[in-house]
Protein backbone atom coordinates (compact mmCIF):
# COMPACT_ATOMS: atom_id res chain seq x y z
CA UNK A 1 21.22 7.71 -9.99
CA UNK A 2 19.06 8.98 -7.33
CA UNK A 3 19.48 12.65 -6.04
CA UNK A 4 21.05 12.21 -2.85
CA UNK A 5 24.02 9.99 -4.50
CA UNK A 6 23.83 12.90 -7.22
CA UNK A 7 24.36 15.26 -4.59
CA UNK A 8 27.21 13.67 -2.81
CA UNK A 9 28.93 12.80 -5.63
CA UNK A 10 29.20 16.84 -6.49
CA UNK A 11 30.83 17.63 -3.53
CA UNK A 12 33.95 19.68 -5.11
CA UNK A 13 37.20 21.67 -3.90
CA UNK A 14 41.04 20.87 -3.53
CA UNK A 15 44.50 21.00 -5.21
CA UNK A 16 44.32 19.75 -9.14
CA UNK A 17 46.08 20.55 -12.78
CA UNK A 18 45.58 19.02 -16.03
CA UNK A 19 47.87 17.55 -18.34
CA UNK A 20 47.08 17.81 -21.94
CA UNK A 21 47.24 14.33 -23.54
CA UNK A 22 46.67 14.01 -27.22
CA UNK A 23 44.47 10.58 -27.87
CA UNK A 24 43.26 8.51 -30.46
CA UNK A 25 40.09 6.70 -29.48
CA UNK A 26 38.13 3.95 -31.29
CA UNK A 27 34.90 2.45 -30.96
CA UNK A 28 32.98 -0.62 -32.72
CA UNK A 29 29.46 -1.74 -32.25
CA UNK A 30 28.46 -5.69 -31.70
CA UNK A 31 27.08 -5.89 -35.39
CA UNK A 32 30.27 -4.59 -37.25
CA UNK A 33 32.62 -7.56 -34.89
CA UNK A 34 33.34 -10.70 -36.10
CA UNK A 35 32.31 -12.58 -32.49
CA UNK A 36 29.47 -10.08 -31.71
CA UNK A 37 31.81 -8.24 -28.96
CA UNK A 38 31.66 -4.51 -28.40
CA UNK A 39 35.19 -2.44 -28.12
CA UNK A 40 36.26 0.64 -26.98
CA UNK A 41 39.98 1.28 -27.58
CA UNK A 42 42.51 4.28 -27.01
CA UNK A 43 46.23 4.86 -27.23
CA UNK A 44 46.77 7.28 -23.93
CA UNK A 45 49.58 9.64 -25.16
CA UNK A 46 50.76 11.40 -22.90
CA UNK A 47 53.19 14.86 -22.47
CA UNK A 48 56.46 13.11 -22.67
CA UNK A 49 58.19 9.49 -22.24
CA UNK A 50 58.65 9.37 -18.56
CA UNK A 51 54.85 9.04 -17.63
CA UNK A 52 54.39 5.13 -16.70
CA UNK A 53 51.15 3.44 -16.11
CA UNK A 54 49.93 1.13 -13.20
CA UNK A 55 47.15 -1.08 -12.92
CA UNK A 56 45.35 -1.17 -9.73
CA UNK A 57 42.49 -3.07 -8.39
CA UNK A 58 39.91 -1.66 -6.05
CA UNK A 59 37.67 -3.61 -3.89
CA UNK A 60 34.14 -2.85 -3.35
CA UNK A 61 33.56 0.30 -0.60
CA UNK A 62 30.80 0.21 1.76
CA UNK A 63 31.58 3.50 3.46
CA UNK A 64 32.18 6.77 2.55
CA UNK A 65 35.38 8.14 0.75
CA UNK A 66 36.75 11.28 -0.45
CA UNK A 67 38.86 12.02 -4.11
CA UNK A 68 41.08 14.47 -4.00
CA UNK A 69 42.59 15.54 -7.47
CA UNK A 70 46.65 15.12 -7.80
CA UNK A 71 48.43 18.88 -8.40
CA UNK A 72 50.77 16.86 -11.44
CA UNK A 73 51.11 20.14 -11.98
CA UNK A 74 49.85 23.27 -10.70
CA UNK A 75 49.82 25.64 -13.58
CA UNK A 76 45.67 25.70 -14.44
CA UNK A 77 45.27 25.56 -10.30
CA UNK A 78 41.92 23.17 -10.59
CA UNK A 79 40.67 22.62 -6.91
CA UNK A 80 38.30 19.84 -7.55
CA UNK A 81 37.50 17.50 -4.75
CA UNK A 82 34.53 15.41 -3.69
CA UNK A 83 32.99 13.57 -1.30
CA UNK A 84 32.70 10.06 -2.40
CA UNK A 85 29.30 7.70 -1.57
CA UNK A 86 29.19 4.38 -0.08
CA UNK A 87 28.46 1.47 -2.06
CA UNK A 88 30.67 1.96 -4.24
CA UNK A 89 31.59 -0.88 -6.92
CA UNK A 90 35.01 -2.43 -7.42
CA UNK A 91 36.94 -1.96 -10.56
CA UNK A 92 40.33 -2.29 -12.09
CA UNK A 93 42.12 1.07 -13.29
CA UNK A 94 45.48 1.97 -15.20
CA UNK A 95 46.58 5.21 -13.12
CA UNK A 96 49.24 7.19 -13.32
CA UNK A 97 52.74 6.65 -12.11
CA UNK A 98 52.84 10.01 -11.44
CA UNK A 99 50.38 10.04 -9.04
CA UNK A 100 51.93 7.26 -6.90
CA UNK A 101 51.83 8.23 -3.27
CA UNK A 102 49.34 10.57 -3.23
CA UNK A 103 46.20 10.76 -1.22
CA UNK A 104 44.23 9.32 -4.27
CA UNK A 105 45.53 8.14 -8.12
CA UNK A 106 45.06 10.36 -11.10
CA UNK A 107 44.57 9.86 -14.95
CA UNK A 108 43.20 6.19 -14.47
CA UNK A 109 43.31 5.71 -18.04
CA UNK A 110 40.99 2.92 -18.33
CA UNK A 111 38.82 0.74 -16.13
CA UNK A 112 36.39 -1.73 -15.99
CA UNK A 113 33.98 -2.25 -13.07
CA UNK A 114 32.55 -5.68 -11.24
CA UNK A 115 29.10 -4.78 -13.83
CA UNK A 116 30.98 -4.94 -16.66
CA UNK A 117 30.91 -1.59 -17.42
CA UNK A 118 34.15 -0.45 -19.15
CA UNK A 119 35.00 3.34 -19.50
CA UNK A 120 37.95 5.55 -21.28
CA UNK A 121 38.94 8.81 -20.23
CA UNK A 122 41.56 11.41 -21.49
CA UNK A 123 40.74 11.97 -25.43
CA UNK A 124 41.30 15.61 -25.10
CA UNK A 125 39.70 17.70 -27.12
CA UNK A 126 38.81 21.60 -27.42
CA UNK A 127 35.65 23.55 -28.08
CA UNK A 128 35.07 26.45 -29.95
CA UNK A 129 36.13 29.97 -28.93
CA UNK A 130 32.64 31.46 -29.32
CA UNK A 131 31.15 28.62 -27.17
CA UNK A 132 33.69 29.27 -24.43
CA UNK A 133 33.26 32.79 -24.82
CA UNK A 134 29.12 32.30 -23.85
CA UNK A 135 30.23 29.39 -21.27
CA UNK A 136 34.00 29.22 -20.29
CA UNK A 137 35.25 25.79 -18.71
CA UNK A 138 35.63 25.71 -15.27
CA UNK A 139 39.14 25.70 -14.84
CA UNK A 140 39.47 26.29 -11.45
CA UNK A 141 36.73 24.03 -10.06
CA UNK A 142 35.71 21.61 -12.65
CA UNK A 143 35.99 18.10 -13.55
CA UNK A 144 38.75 17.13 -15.44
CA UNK A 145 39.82 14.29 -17.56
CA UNK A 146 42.44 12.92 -14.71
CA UNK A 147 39.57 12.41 -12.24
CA UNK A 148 36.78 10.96 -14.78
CA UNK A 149 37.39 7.32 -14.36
CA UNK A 150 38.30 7.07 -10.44
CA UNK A 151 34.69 9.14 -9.30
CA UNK A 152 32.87 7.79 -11.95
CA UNK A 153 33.23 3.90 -12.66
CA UNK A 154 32.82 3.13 -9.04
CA UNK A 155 28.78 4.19 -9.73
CA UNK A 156 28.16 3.40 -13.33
CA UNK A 157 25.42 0.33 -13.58
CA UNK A 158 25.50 0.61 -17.18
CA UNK A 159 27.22 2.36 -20.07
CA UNK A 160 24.67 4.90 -20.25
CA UNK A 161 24.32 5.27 -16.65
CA UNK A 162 27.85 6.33 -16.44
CA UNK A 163 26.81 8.65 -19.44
CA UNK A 164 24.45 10.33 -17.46
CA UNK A 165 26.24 10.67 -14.60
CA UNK A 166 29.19 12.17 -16.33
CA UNK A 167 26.53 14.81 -17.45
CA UNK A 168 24.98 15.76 -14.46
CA UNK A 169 28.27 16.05 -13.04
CA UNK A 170 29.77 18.46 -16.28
CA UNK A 171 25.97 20.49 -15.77
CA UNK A 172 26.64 20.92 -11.81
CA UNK A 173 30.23 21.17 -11.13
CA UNK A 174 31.37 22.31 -15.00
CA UNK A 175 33.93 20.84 -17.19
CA UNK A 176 37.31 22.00 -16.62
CA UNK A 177 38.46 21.29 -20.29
CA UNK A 178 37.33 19.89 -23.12
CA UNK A 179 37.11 15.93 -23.32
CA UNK A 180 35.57 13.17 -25.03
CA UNK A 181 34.87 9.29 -22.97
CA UNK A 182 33.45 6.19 -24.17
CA UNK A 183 31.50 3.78 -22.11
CA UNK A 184 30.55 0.51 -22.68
CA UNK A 185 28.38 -2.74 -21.51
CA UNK A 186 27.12 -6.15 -22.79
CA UNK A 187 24.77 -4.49 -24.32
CA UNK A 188 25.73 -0.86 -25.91
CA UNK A 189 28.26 1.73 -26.29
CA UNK A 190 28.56 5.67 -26.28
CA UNK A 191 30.47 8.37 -26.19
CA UNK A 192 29.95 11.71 -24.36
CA UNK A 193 31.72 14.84 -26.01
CA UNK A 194 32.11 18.37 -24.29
CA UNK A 195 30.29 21.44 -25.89
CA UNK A 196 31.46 23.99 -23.20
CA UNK A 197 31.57 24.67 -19.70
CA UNK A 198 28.32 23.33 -18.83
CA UNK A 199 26.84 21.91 -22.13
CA UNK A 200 27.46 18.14 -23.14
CA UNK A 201 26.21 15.60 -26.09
CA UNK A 202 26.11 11.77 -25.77
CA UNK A 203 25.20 9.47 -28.47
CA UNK A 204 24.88 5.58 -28.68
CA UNK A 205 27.72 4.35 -31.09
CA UNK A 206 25.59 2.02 -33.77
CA UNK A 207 25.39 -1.39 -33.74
CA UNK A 208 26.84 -1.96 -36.96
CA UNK A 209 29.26 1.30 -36.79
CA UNK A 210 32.78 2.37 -36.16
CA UNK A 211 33.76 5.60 -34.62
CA UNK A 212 36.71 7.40 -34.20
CA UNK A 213 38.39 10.60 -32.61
CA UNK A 214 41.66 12.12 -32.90
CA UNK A 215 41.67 15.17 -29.99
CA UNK A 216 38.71 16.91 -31.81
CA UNK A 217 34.97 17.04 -31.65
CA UNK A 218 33.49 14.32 -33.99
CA UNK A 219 29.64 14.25 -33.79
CA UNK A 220 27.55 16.52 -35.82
CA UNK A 221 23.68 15.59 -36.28
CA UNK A 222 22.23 14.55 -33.37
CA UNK A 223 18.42 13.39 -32.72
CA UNK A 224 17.42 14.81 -29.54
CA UNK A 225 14.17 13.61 -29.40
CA UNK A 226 15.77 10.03 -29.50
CA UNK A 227 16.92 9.45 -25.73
CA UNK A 228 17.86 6.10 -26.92
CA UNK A 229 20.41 7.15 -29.18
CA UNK A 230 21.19 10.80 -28.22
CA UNK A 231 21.75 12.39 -24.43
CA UNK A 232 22.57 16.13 -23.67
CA UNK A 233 22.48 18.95 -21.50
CA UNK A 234 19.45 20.73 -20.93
CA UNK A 235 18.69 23.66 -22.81
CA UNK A 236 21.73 22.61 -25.78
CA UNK A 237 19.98 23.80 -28.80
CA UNK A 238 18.85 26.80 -27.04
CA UNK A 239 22.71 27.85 -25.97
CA UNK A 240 23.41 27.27 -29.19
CA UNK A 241 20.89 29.41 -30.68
CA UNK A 242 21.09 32.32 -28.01
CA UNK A 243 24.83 32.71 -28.26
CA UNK A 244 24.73 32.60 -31.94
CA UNK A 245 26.14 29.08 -32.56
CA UNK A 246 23.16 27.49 -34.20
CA UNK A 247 20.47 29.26 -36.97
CA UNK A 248 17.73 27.44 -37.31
CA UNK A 249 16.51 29.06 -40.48
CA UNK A 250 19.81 27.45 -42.33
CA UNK A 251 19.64 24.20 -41.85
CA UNK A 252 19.96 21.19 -39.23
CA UNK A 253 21.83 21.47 -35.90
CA UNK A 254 25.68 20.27 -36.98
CA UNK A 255 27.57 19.94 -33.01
CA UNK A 256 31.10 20.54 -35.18
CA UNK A 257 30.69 23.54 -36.59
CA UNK A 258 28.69 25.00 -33.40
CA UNK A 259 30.74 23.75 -30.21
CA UNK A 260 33.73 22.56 -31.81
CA UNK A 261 37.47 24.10 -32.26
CA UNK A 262 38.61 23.74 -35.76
CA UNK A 263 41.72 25.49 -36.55
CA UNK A 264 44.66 25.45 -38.92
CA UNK A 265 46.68 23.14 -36.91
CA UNK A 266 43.80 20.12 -36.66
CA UNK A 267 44.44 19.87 -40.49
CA UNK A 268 47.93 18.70 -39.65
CA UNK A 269 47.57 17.24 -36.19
CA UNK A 270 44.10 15.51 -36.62
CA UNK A 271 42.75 14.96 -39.60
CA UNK A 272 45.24 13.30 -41.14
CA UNK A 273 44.60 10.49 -38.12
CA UNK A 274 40.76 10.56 -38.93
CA UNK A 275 41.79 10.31 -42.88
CA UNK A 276 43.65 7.22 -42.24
CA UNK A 277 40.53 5.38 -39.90
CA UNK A 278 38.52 6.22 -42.58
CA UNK A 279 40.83 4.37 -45.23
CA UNK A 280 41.68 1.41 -43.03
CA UNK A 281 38.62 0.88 -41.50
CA UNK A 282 35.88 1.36 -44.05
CA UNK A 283 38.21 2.03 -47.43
CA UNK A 284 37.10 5.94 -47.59
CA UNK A 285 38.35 8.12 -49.19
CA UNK A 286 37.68 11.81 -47.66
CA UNK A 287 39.61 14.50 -49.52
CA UNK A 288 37.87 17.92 -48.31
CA UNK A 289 39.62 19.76 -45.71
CA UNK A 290 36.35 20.82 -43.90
CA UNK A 291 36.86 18.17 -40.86
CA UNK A 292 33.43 17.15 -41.50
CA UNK A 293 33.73 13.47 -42.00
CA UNK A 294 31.67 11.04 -41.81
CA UNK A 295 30.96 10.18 -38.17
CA UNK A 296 29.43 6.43 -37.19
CA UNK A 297 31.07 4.83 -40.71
CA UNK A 298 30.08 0.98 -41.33
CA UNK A 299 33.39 -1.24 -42.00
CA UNK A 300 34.53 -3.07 -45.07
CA UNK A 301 34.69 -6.25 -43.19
CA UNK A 302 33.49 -7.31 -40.05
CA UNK A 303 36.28 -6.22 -37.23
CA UNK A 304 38.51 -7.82 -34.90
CA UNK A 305 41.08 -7.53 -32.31
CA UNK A 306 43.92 -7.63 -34.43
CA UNK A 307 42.71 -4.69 -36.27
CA UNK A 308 41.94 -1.91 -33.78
CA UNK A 309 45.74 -3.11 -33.31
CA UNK A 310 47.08 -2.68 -36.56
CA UNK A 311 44.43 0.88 -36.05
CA UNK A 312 46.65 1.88 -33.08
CA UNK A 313 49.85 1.07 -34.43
CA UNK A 314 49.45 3.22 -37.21
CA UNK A 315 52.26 5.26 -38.42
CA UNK A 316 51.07 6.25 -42.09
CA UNK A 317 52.21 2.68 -43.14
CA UNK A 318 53.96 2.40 -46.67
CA UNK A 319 52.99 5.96 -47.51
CA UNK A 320 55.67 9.40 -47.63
CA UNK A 321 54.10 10.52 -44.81
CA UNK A 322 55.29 7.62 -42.78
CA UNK A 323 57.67 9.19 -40.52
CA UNK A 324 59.73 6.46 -38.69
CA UNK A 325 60.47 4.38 -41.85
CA UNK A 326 61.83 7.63 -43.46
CA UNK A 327 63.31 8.66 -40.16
CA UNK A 328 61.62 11.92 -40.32
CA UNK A 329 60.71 13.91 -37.19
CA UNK A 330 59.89 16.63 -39.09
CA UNK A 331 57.20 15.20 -40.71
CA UNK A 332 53.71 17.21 -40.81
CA UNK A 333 51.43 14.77 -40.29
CA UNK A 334 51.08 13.65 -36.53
CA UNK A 335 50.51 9.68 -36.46
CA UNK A 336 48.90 7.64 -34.51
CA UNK A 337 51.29 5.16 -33.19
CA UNK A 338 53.85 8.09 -30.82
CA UNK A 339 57.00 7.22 -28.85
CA UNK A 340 55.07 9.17 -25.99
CA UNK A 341 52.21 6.99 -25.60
CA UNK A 342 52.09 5.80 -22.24
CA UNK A 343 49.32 3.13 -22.60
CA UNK A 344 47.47 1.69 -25.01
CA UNK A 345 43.85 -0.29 -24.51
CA UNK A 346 41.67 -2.21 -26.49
CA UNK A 347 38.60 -2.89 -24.11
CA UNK A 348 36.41 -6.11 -25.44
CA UNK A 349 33.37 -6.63 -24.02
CA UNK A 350 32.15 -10.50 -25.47
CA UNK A 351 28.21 -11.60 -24.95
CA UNK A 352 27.10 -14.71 -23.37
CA UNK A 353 30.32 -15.12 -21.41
CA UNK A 354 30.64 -15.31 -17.47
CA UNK A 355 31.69 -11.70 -16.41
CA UNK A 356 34.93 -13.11 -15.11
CA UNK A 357 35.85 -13.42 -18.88
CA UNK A 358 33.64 -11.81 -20.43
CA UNK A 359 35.86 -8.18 -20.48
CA UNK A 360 39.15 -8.12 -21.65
CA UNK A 361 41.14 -5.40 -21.37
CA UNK A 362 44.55 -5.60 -24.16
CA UNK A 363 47.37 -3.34 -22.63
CA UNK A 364 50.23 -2.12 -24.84
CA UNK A 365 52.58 0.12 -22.57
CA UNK A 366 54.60 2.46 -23.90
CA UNK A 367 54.66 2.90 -27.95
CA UNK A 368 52.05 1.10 -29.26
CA UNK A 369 53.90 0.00 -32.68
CA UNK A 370 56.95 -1.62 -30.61
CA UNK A 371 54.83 -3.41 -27.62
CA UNK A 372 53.03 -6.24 -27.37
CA UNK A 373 48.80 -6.26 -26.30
CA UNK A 374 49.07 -8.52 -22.87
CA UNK A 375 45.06 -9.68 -22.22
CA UNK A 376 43.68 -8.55 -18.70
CA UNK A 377 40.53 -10.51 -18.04
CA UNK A 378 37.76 -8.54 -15.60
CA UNK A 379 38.45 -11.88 -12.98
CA UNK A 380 41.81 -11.57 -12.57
CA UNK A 381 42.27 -10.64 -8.74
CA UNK A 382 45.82 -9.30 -8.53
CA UNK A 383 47.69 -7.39 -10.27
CA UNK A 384 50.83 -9.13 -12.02
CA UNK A 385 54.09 -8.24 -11.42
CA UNK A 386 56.01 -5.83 -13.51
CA UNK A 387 52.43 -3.56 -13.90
CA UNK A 388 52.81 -1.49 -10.38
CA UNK A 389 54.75 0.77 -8.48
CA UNK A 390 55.79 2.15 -11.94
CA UNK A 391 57.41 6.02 -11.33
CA UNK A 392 58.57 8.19 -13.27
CA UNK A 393 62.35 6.68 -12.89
CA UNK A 394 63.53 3.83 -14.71
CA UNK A 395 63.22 0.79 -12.62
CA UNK A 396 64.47 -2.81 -13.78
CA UNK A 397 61.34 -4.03 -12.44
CA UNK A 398 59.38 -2.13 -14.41
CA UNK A 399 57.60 -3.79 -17.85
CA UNK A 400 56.93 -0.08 -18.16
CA UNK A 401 60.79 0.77 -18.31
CA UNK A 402 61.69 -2.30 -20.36
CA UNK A 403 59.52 -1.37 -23.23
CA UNK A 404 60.86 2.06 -23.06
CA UNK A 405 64.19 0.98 -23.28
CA UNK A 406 63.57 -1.01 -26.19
CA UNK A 407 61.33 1.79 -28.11
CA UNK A 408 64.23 3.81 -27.67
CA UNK A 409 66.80 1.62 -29.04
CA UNK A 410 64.72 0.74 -32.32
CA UNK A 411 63.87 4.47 -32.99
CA UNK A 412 67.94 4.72 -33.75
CA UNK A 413 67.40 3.05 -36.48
CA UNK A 414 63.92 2.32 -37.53
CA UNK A 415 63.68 0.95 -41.37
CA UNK A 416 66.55 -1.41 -40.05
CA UNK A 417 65.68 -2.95 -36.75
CA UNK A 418 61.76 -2.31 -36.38
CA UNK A 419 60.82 -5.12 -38.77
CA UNK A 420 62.73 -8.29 -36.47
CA UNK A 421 60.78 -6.33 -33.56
CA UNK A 422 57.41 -6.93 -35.30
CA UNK A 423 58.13 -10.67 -36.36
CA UNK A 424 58.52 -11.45 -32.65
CA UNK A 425 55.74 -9.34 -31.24
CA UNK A 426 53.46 -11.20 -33.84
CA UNK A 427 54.47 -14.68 -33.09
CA UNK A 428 53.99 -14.09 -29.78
CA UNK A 429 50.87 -12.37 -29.48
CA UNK A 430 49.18 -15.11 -31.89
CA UNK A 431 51.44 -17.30 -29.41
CA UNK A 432 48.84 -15.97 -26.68
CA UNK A 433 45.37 -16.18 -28.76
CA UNK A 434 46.29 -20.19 -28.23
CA UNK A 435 46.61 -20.20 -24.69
CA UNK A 436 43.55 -17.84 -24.52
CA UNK A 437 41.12 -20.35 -26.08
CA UNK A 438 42.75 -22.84 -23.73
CA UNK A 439 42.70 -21.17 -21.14
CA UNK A 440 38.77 -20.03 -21.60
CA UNK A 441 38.35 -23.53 -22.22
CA UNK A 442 39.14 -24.39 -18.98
CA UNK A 443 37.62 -21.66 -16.99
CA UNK A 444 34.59 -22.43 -18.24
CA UNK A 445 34.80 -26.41 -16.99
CA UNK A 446 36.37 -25.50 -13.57
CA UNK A 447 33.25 -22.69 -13.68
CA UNK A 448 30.90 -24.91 -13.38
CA UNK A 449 32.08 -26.76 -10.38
CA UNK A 450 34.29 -24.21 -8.01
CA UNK A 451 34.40 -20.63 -9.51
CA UNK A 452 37.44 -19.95 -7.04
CA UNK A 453 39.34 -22.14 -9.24
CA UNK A 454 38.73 -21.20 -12.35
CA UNK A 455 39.57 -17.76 -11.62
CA UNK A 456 42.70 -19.34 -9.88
CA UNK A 457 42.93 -20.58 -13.91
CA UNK A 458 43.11 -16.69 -15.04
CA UNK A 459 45.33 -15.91 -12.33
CA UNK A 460 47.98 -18.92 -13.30
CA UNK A 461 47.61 -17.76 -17.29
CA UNK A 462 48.22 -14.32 -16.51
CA UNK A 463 51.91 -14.73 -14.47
CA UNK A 464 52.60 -17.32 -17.34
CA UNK A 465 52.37 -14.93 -20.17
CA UNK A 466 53.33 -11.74 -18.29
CA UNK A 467 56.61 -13.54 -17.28
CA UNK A 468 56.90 -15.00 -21.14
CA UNK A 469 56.96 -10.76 -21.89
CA UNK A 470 59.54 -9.76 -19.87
CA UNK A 471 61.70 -13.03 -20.94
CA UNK A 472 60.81 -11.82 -24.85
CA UNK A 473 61.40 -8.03 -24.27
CA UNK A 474 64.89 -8.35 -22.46
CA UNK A 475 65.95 -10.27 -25.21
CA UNK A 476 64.72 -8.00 -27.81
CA UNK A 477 66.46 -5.21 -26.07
CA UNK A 478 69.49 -6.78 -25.70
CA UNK A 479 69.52 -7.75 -29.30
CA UNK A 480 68.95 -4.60 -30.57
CA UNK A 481 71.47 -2.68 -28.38
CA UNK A 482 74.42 -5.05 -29.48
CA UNK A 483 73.45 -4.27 -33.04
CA UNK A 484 73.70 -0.67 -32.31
CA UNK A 485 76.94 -1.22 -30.01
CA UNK A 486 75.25 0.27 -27.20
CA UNK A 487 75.33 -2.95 -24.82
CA UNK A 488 76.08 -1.71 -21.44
CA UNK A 489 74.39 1.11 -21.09
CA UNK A 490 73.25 2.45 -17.35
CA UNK A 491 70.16 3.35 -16.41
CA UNK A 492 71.14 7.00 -16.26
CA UNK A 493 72.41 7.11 -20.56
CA UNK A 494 69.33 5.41 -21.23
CA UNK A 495 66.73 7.95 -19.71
CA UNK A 496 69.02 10.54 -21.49
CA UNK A 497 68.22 8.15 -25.01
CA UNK A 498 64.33 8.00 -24.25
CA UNK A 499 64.08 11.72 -23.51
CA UNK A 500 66.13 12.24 -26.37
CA UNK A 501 64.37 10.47 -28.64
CA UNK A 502 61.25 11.25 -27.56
CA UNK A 503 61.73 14.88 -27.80
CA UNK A 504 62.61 14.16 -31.67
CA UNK A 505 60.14 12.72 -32.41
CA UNK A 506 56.91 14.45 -30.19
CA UNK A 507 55.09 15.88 -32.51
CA UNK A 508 53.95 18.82 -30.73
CA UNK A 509 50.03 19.57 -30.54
CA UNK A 510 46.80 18.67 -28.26
């Protein structure tokens, strides 16, 4: 990125304010997938039930634009603004319903640009005191985790390019809070964690690795005279010396136990998520409470789809800790799978593929346990029905809503109705891995001769199984509320259910 884009792109100043959200994130390398595809996934959960996600698709931009961050809510005050450059690349984004009518969207959860570079925002997570202490965020000014995708993926070329340029921007403007974002390409992946106001670390994710986060700080050794495998800020290892993070004399640099927050509550809140990737993914068993665990861990089997889905939909499965089956708000452990999750993403990135087909992006709205994974290819050029103008009111129109209505309804009664839930959402999505094949099939014929048409192909296969959704969800809800005898119910009783059962089980934390 040369310097004048640099420069332009750390224009700041205006009206912002973060929202905590409380993430898990997963990443796998090309070596440890069955089909050689790269993924970055991430349930977005956000502060309560009644944030909805949109997807939008930008067009390529020429001219100059300007962000302006969304005041969600003013409480932290953040005026961060900037000055956007020309030439900027066209992507697709999940933002916020929130955010609807404002000058510019906020908390675009996930996106992936026209290079095929994907990107996910918003794992919040929170660096030490003493690191703060020698270089506080930048609450007022800073970037922060709503903006990240929207000034970012318009002028990433690559996944580390969009590493850098996160940097540079977290060195110039400061971070506003703590975060963590994966990137990702044909080629590679990373992930970029904060260490403090002004101090970052990046590292490639292995080829043949897994990683995981759950809203803390994961990466501890770091080579930093590998640029291929490890990017920071300037100066790191000195801050961390100066300020008393780091001793030399006592061993290797460790990034946890320098710039990271580890506290009493992360042995409730996130370890017990970063126990249970460990088990599932690679069959470890990590029993010290010292939140040092293993970081880029190699899998038991080579992965797939359907398991950073079964990953996401975690709940502490067939163990006491397993809160909905034991209908158990009060249960200790926070899981993975939350009633406030607003979206959930599994971003696939497949080699030797067209780049019309060649990203998917899976979307689960709402709870990720009780929703099905609808496939978003990188060609498709509109955005279906059902995924926009999604507020923060129930609308019948909404998928958003639907699924919400539906979550709520099961959560009455979990051990009894979840399981008839999960029998149709797996027929159906393996009812969708068909028509994928045949509709890659033909994409890839109709490719060859007029690409208009074979994207017209995604286009038709999208509105088939979008529509096939809604069709599968309204029953499912309607179902489910004549088993409860709560058939009838307006709009108005069931925002009172979803708040209400969202607030029991929240799970309060990040």
């Amino acid at each position: 990125m040369n310097k004048t884009l640099l420069s332009a792109l750390l224009l700041s100043l205006c009206l912002h304010s973060t929202i905590v959200d409380a993430c898990t994130t997963i990443i796998v390398g090309k070596q440890a997938t069955a089909d050689g595809s790269i993924m970055i996934a991430r349930n977005e959960d956000a502060g309560g039930a009644d944030d909805p996600q949109n997807m939008a698709i930008y067009l390529p931009r020429t001219e100059f634009g300007q962000f302006v961050s969304n005041a969600i809510n003013n409480d932290d005050n953040n005026q961060f603004n900037m000055k956007l450059p020309p030439n900027a690349l066209g992507f697709t984004a999940f933002p916020s319903g929130q955010s609807l009518g404002r000058q510019n969207p906020s908390f675009e959860e996930t996106g992936v640009n026209q290079y095929g570079v994907a990107l996910s925002a918003t794992e919040t997570i929170f660096n030490s005191e003493k690191a703060l202490k020698a270089d506080p965020y930048q609450v007022q000014t800073g970037l922060v985790e709503d903006s990240i995708t929207s000034v970012i993926l318009p002028y990433a070329v690559s996944a580390k390019d969009g590493v850098q340029l996160l940097g540079r921007m977290i060195e110039q403007v400061g971070a506003g809070e703590g975060f963590g974002v994966a990137f990702s390409d044909r080629n590679e992946a990373w992930y970029l964690e904060t260490a403090s106001g002004h101090h970052w670390l990046a590292q490639r994710i292995p080829d043949q690795a897994v990683f995981f986060s759950a809203n803390q700080g994961r990466f501890q050794q770091a080579d930093f005279d590998d640029p291929m495998q490890t990017l920071a800020s300037p100066g790191l290892l000195e801050f961390a010396v100066k300020n008393g993070l780091y001793d030399p004399t006592k061993g290797p640099f460790n990034f946890f136990t320098c710039c990271v927050s580890d506290t009493e509550h992360d042995h409730t809140y996130n370890y017990p998520r970063v126990r249970e990737l460990l088990k599932f993914f690679a069959g470890i068993s990590y029993t010290k409470e010292d939140g040092l665990y293993p970081v880029f861990v190699q899998p038991n089997r080579k992965l797939t789809v359907q398991d950073l889905k079964q990953a996401l939909r975690n709940h502490y499965n067939g163990t006491a800790h397993d809160p909905y089956l034991h209908q158990n708000p009060k249960e200790p452990y926070r899981p993975i799978s939350v009633m406030r999750s607003a979206l959930s993403h599994i971003t696939q990135t497949r080699p030797d593929l067209p780049s019309d087909i060649a990203v998917i992006q899976y979307i689960a709205l709402g709870m990720t346990d009780l929703s099905v994974y609808i496939p978003f290819y990188a060609g498709l050029p509109e955005v279906p029905k059902g995924y926009q103008g999604n507020r923060g009111t129930i609308a019948n129109d909404s998928l958003f809503w639907q699924y919400r209505k539906l979550q709520a309804l099961v959560l009455q009664d979990y051990p009894r109705l979840a399981p008839q839930v999960h029998q149709a959402i797996n027929a159906f999505e393996k009812q969708i891995a068909t028509q994928q094949k045949a509709m890659e099939k033909s994409y890839i014929m109709l490719f060859q001769q007029d690409r208009s048409k074979a994207v017209n192909r995604i286009s038709q296969f999208t509105k088939k199984i979008v529509a096939e959704q809604e069709a599968l969800i309204r029953k499912l809800t309607a179902t489910i509320a004549a088993q409860l005898g709560k058939q009838g119910l307006t709009d108005q009783q069931y925002e009172q259910l979803i708040k209400e059962t969202e607030k029991k089980y929240h799970f309060h934390g990040a």
